[in-house]
C-alpha atoms as a PDB file:
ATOM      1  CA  UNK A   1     197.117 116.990  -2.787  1.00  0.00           C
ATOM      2  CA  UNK A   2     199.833 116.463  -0.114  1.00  0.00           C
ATOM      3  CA  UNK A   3     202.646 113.663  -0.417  1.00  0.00           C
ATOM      4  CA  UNK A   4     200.810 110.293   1.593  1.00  0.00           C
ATOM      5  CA  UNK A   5     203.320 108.092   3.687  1.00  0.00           C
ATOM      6  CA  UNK A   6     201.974 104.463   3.349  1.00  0.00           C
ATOM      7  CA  UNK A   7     202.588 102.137   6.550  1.00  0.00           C
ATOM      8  CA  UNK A   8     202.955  98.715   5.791  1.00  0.00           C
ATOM      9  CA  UNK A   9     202.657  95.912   8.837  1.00  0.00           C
ATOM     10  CA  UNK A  10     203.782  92.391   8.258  1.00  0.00           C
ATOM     11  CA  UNK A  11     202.940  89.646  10.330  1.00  0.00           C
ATOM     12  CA  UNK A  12     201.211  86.134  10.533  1.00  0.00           C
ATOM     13  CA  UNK A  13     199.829  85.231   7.467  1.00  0.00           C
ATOM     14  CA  UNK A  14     196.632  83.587   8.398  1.00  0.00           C
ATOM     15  CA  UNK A  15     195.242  81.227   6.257  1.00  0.00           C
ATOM     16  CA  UNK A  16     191.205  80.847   5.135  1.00  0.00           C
ATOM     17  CA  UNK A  17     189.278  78.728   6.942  1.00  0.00           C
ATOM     18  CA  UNK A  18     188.635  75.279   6.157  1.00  0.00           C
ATOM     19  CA  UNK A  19     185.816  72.796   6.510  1.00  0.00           C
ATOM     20  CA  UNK A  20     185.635  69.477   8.272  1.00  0.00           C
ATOM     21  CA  UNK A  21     182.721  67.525   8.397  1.00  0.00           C
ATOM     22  CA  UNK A  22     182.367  64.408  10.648  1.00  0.00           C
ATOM     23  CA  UNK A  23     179.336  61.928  11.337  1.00  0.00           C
ATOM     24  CA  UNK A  24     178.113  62.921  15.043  1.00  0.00           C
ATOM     25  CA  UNK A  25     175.359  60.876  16.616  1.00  0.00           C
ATOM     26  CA  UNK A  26     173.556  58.563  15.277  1.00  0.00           C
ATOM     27  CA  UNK A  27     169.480  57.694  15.751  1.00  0.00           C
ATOM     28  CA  UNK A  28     168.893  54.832  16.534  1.00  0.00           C
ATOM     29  CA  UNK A  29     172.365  53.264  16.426  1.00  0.00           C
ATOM     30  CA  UNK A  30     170.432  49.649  16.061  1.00  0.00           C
ATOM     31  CA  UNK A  31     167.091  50.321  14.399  1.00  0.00           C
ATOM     32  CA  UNK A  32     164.341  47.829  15.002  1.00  0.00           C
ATOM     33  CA  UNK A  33     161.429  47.292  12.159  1.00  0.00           C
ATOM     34  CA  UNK A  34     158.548  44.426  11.567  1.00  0.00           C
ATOM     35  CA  UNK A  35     158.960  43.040   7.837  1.00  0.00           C
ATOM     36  CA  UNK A  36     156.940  45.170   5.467  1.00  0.00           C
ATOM     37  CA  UNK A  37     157.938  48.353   7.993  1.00  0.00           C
ATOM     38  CA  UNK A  38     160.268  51.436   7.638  1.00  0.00           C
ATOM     39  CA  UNK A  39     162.153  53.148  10.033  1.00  0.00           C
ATOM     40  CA  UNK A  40     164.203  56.626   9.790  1.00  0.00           C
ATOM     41  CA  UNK A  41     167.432  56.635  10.647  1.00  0.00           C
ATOM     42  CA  UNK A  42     168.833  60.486  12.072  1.00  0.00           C
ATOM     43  CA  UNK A  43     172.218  61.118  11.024  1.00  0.00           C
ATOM     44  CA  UNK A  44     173.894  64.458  12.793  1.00  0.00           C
ATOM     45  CA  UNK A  45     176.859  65.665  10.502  1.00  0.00           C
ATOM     46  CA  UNK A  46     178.666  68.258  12.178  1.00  0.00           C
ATOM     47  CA  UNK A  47     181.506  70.734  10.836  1.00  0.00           C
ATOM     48  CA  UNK A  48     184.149  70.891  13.059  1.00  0.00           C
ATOM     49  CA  UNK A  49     186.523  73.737  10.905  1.00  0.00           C
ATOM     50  CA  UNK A  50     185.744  77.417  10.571  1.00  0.00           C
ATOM     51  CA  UNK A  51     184.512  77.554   6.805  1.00  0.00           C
ATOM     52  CA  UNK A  52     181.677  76.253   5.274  1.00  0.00           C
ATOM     53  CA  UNK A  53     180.955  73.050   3.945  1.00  0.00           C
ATOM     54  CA  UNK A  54     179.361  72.660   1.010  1.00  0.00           C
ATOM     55  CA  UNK A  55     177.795  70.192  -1.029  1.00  0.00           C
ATOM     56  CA  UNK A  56     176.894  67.739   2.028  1.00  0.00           C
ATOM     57  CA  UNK A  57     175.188  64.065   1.873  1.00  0.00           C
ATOM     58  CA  UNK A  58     174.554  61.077   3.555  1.00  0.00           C
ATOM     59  CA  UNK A  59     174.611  57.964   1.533  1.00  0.00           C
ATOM     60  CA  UNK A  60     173.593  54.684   2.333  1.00  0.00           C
ATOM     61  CA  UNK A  61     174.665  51.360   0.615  1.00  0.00           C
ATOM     62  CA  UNK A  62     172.430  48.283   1.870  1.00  0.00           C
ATOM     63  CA  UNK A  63     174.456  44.961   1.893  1.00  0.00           C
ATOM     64  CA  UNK A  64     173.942  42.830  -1.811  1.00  0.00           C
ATOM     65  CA  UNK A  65     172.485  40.024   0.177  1.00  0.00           C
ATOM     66  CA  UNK A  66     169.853  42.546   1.471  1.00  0.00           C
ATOM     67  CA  UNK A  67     169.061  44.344  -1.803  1.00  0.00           C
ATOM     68  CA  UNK A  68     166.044  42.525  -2.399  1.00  0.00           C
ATOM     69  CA  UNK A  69     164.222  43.074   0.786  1.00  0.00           C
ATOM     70  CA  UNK A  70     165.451  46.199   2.216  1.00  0.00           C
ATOM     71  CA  UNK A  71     165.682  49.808   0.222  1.00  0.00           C
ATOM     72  CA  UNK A  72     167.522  52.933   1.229  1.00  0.00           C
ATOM     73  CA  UNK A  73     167.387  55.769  -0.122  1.00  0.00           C
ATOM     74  CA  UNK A  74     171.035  56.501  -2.441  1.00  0.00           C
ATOM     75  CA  UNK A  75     171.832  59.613  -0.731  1.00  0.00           C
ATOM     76  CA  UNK A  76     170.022  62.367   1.349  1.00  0.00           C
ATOM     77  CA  UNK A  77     170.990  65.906   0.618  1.00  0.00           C
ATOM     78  CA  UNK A  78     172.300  68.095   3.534  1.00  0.00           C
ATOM     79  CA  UNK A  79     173.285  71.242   1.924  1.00  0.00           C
ATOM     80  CA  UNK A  80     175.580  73.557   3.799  1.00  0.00           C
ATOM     81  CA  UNK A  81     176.875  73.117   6.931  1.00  0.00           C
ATOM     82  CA  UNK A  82     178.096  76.375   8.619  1.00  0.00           C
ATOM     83  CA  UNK A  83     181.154  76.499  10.269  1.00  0.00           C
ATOM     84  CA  UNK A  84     181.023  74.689  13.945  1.00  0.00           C
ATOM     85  CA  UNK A  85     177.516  73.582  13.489  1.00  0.00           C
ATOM     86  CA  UNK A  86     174.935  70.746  12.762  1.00  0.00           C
ATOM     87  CA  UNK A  87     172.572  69.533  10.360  1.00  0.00           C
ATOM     88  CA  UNK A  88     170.631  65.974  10.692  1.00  0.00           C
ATOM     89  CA  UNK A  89     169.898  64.092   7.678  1.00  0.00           C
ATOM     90  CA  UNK A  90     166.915  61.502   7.609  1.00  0.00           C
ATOM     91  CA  UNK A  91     167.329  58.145   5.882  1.00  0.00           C
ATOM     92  CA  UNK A  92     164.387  56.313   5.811  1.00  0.00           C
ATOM     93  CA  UNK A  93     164.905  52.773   5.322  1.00  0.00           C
ATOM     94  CA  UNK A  94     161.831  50.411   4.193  1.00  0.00           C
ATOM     95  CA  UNK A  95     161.374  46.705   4.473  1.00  0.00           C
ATOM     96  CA  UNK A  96     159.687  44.282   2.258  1.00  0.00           C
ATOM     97  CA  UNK A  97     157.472  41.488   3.985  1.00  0.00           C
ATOM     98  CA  UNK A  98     159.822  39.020   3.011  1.00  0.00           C
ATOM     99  CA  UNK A  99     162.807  40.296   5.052  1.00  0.00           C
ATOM    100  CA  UNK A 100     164.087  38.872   7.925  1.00  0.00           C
ATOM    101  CA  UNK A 101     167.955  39.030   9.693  1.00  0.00           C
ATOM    102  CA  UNK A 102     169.635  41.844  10.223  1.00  0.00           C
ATOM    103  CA  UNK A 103     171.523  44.217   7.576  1.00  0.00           C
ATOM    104  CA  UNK A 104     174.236  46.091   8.229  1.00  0.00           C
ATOM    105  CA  UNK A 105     173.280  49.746   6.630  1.00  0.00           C
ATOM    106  CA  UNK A 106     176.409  51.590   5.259  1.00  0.00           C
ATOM    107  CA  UNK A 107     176.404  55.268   5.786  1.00  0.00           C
ATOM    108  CA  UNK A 108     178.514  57.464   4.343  1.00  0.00           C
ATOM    109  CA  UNK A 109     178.755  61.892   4.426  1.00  0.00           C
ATOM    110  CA  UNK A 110     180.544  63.492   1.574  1.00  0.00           C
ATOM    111  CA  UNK A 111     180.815  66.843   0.771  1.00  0.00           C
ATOM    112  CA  UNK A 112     182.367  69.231  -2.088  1.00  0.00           C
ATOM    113  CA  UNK A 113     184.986  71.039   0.170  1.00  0.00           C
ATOM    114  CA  UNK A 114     185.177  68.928   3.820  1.00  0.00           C
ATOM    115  CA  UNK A 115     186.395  65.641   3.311  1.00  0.00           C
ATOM    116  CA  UNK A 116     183.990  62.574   4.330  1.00  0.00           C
ATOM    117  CA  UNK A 117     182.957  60.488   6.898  1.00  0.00           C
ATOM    118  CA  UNK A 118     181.172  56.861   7.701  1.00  0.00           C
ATOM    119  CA  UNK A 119     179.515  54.958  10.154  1.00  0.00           C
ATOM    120  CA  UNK A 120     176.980  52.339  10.177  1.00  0.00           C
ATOM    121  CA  UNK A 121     174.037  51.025  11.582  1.00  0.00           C
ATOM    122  CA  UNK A 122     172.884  47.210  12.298  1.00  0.00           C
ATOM    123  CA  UNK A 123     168.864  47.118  11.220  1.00  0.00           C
ATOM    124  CA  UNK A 124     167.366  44.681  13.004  1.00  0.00           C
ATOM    125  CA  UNK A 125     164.095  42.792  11.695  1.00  0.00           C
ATOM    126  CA  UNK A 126     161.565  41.286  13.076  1.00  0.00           C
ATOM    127  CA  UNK A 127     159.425  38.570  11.081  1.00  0.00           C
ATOM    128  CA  UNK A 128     155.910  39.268  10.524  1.00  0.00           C
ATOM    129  CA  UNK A 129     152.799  37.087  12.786  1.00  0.00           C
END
């Protein structure tokens, strides 16, 4: 073999992409439901970076004064989001036939790598005839 001359360039070292997740729209904003009822709630996460983001869920966290009449799932599991796009997660959120008011609905997306993000939504409920 021959002598090899190795070229070297140096230049902008560009860093790996990153992921950032965000809560996008919201379905409905201010759910409805009879006592006794359910409703699901549509919660668009989307990743606004140019990696990955793993590890994504939406939470939600009734109010204490609501426990006892309306249930949430903890947490829905998203899974990855690819970089610049969307996934919905469904929260279904049930009634007893005792509730009545309205209940703020805490939701919250997490993930392993992209930060978090929260939002809420005001269930509304209407008493049973």
């Amino acid at each position: 073999g021959g002598d090899r001359e190795v070229v070297a360039t140096f230049g902008e070292v560009v860093e790996p992409g990153s992921a950032s997740i965000q809560v996008g729209a919201v379905q409905p904003k201010s759910p409805k439901v009879n006592a006794g009822g359910a409703v699901t709630v549509l919660v668009t996460v989307n990743n606004t970076g140019t990696a990955d983001a793993t590890g994504v869920k939406v939470c939600a966290t009734v109010p204490r004064k609501a426990k006892s009449t309306v249930k949430a799932p903890k947490c829905a599991n998203v899974g990855t989001v690819g970089a610049g796009s969307t996934k919905v997660a469904m929260i279904k959120v049930k009634t007893t036939k005792k509730a009545k008011g309205s209940a703020r609905i805490a939701l919250k997306v997490s993930s392993a790598n992209a930060g978090t993000g929260s939002t809420a939504v005001n269930l509304k409920i209407k008493k049973r005839k």
